[in-house]
Protein backbone atom coordinates (compact mmCIF):
# COMPACT_ATOMS: atom_id res chain seq x y z
CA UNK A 1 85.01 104.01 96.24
CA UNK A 2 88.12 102.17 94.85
CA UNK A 3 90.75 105.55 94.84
CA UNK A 4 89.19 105.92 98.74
CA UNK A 5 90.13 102.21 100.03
CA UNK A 6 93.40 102.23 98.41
CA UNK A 7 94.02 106.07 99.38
CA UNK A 8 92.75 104.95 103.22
CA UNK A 9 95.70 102.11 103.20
CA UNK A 10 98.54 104.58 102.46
CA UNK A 11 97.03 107.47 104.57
CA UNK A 12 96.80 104.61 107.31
CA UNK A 13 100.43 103.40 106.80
CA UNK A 14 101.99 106.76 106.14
CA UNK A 15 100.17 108.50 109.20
CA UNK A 16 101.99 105.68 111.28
CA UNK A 17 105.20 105.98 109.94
CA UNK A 18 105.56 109.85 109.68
CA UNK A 19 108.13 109.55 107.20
CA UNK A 20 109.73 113.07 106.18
CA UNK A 21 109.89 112.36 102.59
CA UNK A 22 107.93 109.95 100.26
CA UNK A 23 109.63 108.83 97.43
CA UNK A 24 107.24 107.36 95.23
CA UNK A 25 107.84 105.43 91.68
CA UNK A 26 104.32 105.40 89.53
CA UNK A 27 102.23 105.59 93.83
CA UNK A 28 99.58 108.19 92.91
CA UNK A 29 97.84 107.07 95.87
CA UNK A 30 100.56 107.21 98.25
CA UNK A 31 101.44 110.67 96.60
CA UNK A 32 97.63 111.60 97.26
CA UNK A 33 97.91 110.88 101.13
CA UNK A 34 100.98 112.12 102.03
CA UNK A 35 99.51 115.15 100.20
CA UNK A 36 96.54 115.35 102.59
CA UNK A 37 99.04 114.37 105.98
CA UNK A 38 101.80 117.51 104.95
CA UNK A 39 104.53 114.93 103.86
CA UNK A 40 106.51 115.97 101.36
CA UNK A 41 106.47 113.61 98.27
CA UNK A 42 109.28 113.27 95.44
CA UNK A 43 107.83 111.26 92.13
CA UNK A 44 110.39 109.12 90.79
CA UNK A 45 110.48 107.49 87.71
CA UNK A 46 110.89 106.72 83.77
CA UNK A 47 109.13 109.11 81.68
CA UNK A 48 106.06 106.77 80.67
CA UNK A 49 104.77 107.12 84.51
CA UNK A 50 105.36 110.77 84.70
CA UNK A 51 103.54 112.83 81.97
CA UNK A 52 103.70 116.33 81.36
CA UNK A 53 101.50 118.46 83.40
CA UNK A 54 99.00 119.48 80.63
CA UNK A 55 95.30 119.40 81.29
CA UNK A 56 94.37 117.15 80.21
CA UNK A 57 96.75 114.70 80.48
CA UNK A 58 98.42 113.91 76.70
CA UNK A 59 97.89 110.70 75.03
CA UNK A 60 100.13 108.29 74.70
CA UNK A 61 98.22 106.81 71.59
CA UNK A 62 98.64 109.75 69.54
CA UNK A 63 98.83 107.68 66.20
CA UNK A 64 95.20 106.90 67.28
CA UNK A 65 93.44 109.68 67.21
CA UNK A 66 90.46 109.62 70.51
CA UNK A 67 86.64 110.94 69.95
CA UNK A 68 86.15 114.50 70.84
CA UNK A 69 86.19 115.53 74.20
CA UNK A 70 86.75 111.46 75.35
CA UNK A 71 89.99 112.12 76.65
CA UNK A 72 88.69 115.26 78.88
CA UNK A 73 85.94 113.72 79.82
CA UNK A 74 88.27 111.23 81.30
CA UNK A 75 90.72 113.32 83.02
CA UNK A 76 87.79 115.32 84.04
CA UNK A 77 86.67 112.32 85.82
CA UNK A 78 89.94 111.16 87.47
CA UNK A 79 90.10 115.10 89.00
CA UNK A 80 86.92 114.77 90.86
CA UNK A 81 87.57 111.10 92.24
CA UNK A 82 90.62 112.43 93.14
CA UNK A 83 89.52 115.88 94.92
CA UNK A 84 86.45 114.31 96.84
CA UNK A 85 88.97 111.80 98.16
CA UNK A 86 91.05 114.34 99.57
CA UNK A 87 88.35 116.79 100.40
CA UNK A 88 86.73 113.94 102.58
CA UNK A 89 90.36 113.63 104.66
CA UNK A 90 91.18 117.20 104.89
CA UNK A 91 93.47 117.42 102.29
CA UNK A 92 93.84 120.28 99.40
CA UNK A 93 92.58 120.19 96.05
CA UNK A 94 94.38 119.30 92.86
CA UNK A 95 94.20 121.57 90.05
CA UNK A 96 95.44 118.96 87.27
CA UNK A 97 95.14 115.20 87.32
CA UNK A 98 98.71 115.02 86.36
CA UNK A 99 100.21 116.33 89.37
CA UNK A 100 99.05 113.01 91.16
CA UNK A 101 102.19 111.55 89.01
CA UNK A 102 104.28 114.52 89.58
CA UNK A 103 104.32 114.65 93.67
CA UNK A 104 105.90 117.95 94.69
CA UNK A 105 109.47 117.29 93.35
CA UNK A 106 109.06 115.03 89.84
CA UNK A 107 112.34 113.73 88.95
CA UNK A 108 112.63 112.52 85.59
CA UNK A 109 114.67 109.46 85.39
CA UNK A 110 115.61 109.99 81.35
CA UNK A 111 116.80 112.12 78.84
CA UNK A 112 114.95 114.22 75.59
CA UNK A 113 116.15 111.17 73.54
CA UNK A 114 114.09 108.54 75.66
CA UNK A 115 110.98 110.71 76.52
CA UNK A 116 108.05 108.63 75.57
CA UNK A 117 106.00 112.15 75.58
CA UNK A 118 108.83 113.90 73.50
CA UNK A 119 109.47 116.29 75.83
CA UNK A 120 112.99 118.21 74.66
CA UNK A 121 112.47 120.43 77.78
CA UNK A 122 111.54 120.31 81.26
CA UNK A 123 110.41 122.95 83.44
CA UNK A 124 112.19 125.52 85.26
CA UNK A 125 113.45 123.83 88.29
CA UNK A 126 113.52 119.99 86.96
CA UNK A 127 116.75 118.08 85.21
CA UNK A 128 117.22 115.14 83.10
CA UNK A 129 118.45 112.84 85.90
CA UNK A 130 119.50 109.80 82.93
CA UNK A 131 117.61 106.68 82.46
CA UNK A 132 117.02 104.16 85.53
CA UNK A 133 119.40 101.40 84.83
CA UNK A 134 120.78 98.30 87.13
CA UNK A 135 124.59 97.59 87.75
CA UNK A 136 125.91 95.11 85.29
CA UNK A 137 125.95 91.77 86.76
CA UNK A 138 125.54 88.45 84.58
CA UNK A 139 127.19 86.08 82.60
CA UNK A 140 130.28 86.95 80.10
CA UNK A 141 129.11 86.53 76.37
CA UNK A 142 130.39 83.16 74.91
CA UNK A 143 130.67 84.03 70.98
CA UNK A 144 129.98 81.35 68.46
CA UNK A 145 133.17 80.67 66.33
CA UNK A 146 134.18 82.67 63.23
CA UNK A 147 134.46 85.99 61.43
CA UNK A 148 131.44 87.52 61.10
CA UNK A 149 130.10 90.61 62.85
CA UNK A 150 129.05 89.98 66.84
CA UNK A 151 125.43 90.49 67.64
CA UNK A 152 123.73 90.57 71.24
CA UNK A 153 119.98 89.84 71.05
CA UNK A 154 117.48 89.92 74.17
CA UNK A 155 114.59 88.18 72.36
CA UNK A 156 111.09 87.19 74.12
CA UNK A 157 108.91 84.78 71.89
CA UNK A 158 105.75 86.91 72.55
CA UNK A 159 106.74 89.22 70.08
CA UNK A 160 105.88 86.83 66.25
CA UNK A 161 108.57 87.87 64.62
CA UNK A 162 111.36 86.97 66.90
CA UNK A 163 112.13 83.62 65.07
CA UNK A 164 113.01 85.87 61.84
CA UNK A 165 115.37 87.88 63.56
CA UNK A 166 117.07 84.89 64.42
CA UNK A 167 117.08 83.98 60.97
CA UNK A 168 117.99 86.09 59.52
CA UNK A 169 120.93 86.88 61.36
CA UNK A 170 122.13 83.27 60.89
CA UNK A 171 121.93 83.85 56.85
CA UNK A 172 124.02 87.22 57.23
CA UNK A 173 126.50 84.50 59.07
CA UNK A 174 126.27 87.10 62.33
CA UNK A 175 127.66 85.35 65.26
CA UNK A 176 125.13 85.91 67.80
CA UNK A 177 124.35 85.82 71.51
CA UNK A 178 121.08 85.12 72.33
CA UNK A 179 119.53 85.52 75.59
CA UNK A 180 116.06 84.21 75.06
CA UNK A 181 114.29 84.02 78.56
CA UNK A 182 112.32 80.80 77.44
CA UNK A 183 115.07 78.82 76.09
CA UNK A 184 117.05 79.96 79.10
CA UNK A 185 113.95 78.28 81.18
CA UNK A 186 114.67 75.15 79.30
CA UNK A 187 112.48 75.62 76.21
CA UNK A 188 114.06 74.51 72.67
CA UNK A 189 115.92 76.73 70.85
CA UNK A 190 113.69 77.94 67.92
CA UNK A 191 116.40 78.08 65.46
CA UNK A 192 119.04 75.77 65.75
CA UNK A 193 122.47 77.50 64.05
CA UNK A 194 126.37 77.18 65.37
CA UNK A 195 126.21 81.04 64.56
CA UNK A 196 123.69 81.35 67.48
CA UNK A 197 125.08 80.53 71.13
CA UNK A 198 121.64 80.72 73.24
CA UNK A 199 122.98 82.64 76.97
CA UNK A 200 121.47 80.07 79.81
CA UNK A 201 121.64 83.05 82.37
CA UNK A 202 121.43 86.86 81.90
CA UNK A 203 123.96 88.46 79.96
CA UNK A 204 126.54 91.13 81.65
CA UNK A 205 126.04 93.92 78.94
CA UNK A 206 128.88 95.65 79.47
CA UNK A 207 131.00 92.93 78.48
CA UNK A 208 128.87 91.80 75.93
CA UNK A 209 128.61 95.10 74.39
CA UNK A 210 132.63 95.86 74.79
CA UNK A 211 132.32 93.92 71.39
CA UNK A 212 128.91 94.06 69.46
CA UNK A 213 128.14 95.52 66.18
CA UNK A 214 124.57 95.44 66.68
CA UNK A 215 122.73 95.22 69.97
CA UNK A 216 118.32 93.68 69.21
CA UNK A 217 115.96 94.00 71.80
CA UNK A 218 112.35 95.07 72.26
CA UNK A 219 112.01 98.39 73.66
CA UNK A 220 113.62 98.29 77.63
CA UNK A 221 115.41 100.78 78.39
CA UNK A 222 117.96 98.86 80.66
CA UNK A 223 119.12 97.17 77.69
CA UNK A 224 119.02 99.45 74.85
CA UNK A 225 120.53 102.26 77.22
CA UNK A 226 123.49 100.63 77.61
CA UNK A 227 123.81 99.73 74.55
CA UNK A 228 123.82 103.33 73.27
CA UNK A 229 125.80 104.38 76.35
CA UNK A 230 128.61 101.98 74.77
CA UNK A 231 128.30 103.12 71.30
CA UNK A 232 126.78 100.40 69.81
CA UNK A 233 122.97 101.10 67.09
CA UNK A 234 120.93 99.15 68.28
CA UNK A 235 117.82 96.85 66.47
CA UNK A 236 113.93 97.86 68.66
CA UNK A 237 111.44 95.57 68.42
CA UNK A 238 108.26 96.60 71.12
CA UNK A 239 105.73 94.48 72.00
CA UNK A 240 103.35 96.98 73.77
CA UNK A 241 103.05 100.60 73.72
CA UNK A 242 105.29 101.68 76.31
CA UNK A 243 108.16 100.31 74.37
CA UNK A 244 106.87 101.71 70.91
CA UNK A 245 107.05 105.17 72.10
CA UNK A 246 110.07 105.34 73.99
CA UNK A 247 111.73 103.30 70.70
CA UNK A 248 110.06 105.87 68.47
CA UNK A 249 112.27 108.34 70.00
CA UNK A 250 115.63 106.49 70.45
CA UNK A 251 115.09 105.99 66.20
CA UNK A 252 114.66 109.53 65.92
CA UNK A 253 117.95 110.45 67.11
CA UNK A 254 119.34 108.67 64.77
CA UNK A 255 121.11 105.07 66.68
CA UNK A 256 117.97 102.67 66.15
CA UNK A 257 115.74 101.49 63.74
CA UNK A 258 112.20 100.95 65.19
CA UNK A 259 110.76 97.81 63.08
CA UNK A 260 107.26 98.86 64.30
CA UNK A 261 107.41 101.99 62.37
CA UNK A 262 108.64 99.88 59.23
CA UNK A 263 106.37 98.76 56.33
CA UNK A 264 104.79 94.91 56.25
CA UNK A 265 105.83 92.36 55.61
CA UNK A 266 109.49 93.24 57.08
CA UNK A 267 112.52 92.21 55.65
CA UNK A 268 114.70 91.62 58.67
CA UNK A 269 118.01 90.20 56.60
CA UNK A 270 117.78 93.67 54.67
CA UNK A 271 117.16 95.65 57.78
CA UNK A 272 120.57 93.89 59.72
CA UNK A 273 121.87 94.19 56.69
CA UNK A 274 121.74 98.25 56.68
CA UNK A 275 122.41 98.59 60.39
CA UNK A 276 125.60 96.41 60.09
CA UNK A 277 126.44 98.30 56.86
CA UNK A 278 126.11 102.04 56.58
CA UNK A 279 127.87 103.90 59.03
CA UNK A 280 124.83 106.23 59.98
CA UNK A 281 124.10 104.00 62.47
CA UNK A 282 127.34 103.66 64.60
CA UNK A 283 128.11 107.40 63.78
CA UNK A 284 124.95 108.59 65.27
CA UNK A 285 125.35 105.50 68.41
CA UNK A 286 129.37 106.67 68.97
CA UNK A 287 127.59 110.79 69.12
CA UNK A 288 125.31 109.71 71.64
CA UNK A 289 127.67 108.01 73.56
CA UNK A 290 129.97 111.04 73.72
CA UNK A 291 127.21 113.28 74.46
CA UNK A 292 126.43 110.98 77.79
CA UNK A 293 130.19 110.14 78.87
CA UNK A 294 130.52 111.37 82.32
CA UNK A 295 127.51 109.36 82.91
CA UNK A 296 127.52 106.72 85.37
CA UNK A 297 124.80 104.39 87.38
CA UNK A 298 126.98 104.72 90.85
CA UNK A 299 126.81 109.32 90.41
CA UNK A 300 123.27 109.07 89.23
CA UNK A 301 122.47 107.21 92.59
CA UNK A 302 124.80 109.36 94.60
CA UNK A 303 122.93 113.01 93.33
CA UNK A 304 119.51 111.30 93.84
CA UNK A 305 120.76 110.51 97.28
CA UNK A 306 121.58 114.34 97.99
CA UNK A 307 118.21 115.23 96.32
CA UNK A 308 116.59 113.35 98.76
CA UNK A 309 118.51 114.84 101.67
CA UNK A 310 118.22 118.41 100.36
CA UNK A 311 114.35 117.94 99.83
CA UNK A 312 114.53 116.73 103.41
CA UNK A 313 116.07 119.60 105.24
């Protein structure tokens, strides 16, 4: 009863506007009903909101192991909300749950490195289209005094550890710039250090990164992407599950460290320590930034444009 009211708003809306294509980031619904009105639908997105088409759907908590049969009983269950839905308005069938998140063209806003499923392939027919990332807009990094190696952290105090980070970056005498939404908001600094210049605005990366050593942040891809894009290993620290698989993969190839993979109680000042110190690190960051160089935000828009336009005529 809840798929059909939501499914009757978009068949409403999309039956009025007759649009030729739908392009739809995580819309299952709206992907449902312009199936069932013959409107062609293109699924748009990171990799977390478009799985593989398995049946049934994979896991995302594969370190947790599910009851047998619980996770196809589930999928089993989505299916056949789904196809009496769509056989009440006339439309066809779905075969796989996952092709509600797939739309007739899927285009996969990432790359192997970043696929929280750990796909190293797609399909015949689909490409890597590179990660979804904004224009760099912000304020220019204002670096504390002094000699010691430049760090950019994008720090949220919901994740407990975040005043440890902080630190220990002060005791490795890192000079740091800190863009910590809540401070930003007016909140106290929670550690109070000339080595730590707290950003009162957002932070234009691509400045700030012209001259890091380190880049810290919890798991998004707009700021860790850039970060490798520039050549610069960078520090993940997630705070929900979307983040820990997606940094699971960056610190297999190599450019990250993922502290949630890391043995407790952590040992941040050791951790910096290595990033800042073995060469690994920036080797692997520098590899991936090569492998990625002809890739910018203003082409990927550009060729999603003309995918639109082909899938249109």
């Amino acid at each position: 009863d809840t798929l059909r009211g939501l499914y009757d708003g978009w068949h409403s809306l999309l039956g009025a506007l007759k649009p030729d294509l739908l392009v739809a980031d995580y819309a299952p619904t709206a992907i449902l009903a312009a199936r069932a009105l013959g409107i062609r639908s293109a699924a748009i997105g990171v990799a977390f909101s478009m799985p593989p088409d398995s049946a049934p759907m994979q896991s995302v908590r594969d370190w947790e192991p599910a009851q047998p049969g619980r996770i196809e009983a589930a999928d089993a269950q989505m299916l056949r909300s789904i196809n009496t839905v769509l056989h009440e308005s006339g439309g066809g069938a779905l075969t796989r749950s996952a092709q509600a998140l797939q739309g007739d063209t899927p285009l996969l806003l990432s790359w192997p490195e970043f696929d929280h499923y750990g796909r190293e392939q797609l399909p015949s027919g689909q490409r890597w289209w590179g990660p979804s990332m904004l224009p760099q807009t912000g304020s220019a990094p204002e670096w504390p005094p002094g000699g010691g190696p430049a760090v950019f952290a994008y720090l949220k105090s919901e994740h407990p550890d975040h005043v440890l980070v902080l630190q220990a970056l002060v005791k490795l005498g890192c000079r740091t710039v800190c863009y910590l939404p809540e401070v930003a908001s007016g909140k106290p600094p929670p550690v109070v250090s000339p080595l730590i210049n707290y950003a009162r605005s957002p932070v234009n990366l691509s400045v700030a990164l012209r001259t890091s050593e380190l880049c810290i942040c919890h798991g998004g891809e707009g700021t860790f992407a850039p970060s490798l894009l520039a050549g610069v290993p960078v520090l993940l620290m997630p705070v929900q599950s979307e983040q820990f698989l997606i940094s699971r993969r960056v610190a297999r190839a190599g450019a990250a460290i993922n502290t949630s993979e890391l043995r407790r109680p952590l040992d941040y000042q050791a951790v910096i320590a290595s990033m800042l110190g073995e060469s690994r690190y920036r080797i692997a960051a520098r590899a991936f930034a090569k492998r990625y160089a002809n890739f910018t935000i203003e082409q990927q828009i550009l060729d999603l444009v003309d995918e639109f336009e082909r899938l249109m005529g």
